[in-house]
Protein backbone atom coordinates (compact mmCIF):
# COMPACT_ATOMS: atom_id res chain seq x y z
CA UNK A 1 0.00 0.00 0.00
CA UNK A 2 1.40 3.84 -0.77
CA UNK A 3 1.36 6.06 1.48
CA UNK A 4 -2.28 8.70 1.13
CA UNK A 5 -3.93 5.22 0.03
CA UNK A 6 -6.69 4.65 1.90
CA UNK A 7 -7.48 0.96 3.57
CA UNK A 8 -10.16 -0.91 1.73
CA UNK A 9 -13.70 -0.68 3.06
CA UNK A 10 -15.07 -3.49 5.09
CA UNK A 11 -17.92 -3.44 3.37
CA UNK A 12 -19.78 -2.33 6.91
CA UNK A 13 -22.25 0.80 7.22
CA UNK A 14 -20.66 3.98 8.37
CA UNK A 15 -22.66 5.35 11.26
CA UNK A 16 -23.86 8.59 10.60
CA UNK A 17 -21.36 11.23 12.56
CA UNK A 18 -22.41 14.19 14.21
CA UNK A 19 -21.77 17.67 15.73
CA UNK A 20 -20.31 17.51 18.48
CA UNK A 21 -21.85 21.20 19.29
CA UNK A 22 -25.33 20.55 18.90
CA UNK A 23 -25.71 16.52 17.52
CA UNK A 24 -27.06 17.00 14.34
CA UNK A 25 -26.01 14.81 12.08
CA UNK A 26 -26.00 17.44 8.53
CA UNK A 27 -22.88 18.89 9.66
CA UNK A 28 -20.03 18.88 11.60
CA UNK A 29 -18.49 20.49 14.58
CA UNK A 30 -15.97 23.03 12.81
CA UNK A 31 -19.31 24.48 10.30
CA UNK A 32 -22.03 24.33 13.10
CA UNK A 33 -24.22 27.22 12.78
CA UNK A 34 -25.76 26.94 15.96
CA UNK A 35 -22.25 27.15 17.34
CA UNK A 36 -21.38 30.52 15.17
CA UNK A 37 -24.94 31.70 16.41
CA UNK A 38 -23.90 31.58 19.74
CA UNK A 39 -20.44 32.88 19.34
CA UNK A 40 -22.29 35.96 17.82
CA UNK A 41 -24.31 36.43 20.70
CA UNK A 42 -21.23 36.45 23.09
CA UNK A 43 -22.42 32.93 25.18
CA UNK A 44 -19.32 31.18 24.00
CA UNK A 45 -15.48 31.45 23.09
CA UNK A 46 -13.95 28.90 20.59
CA UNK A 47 -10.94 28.10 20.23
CA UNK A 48 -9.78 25.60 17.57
CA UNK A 49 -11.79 22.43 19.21
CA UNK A 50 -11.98 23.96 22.77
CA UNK A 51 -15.14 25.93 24.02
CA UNK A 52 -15.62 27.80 27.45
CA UNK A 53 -18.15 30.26 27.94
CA UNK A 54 -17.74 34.14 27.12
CA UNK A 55 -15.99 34.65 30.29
CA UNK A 56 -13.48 31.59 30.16
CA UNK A 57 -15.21 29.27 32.29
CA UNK A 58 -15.43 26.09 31.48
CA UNK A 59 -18.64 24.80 30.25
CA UNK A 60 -19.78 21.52 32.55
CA UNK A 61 -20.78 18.84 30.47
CA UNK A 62 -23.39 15.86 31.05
CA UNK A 63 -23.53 12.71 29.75
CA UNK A 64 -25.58 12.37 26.67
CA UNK A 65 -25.72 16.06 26.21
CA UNK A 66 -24.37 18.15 24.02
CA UNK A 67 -22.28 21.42 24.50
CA UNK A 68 -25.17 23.28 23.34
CA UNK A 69 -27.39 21.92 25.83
CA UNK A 70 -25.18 22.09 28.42
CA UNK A 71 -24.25 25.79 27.60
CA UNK A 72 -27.88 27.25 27.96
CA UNK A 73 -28.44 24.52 31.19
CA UNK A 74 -25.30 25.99 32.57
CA UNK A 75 -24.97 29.58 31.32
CA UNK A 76 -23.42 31.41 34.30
CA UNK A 77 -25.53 34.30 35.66
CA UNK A 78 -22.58 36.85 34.98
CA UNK A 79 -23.10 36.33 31.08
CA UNK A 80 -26.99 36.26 31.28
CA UNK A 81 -27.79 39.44 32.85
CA UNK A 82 -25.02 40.69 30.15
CA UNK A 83 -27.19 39.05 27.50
CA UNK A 84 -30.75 39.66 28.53
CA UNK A 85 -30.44 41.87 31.44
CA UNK A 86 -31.07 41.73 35.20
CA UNK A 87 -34.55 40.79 35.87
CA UNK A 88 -34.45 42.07 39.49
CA UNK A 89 -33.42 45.63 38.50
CA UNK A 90 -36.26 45.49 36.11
CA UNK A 91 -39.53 48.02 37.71
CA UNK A 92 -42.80 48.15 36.45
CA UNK A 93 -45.03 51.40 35.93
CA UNK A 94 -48.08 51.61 38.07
């Protein structure tokens, strides 16, 4: 075999792959546009392969979840009030 050859197929199905962002299974991690979506709207940092949240936490992850899920389960309070605002500072007209 040359090397750049590739081995010979097994004749076996390929399981579908996925995102690793958001487990869809139409693209992959490095195009994910839920992933750019939420870069855009300053939840996340990426870096190559690695993602923390805006602020350089690390984002917990679950088992069976993906980093999407786990960013919006996890989302520290710093970055929401940044994104949507503090709801306690928030009065209402009588």
């Amino acid at each position: 075999m040359r090397y750049g050859q590739r081995l010979p197929q097994m004749g076996l199905p390929r399981p579908p792959r996925k995102c690793f962002y958001c487990f869809e299974t139409d693209h992959l991690f490095l195009f994910c546009p839920k992933k750019t979506e939420d870069k855009k709207k300053g939840l996340i940092l990426v870096d190559k392969f690695t993602v923390r949240f805006a602020n350089g936490e690390l984002i917990p992850m679950e088992h069976n979840m993906s980093i999407k899920d786990c960013v919006r389960k996890h989302l520290p309070s710093s970055i929401a009030v940044m994104m949507w605002g503090n709801p306690e500072l928030e009065t209402c007209s009588i």
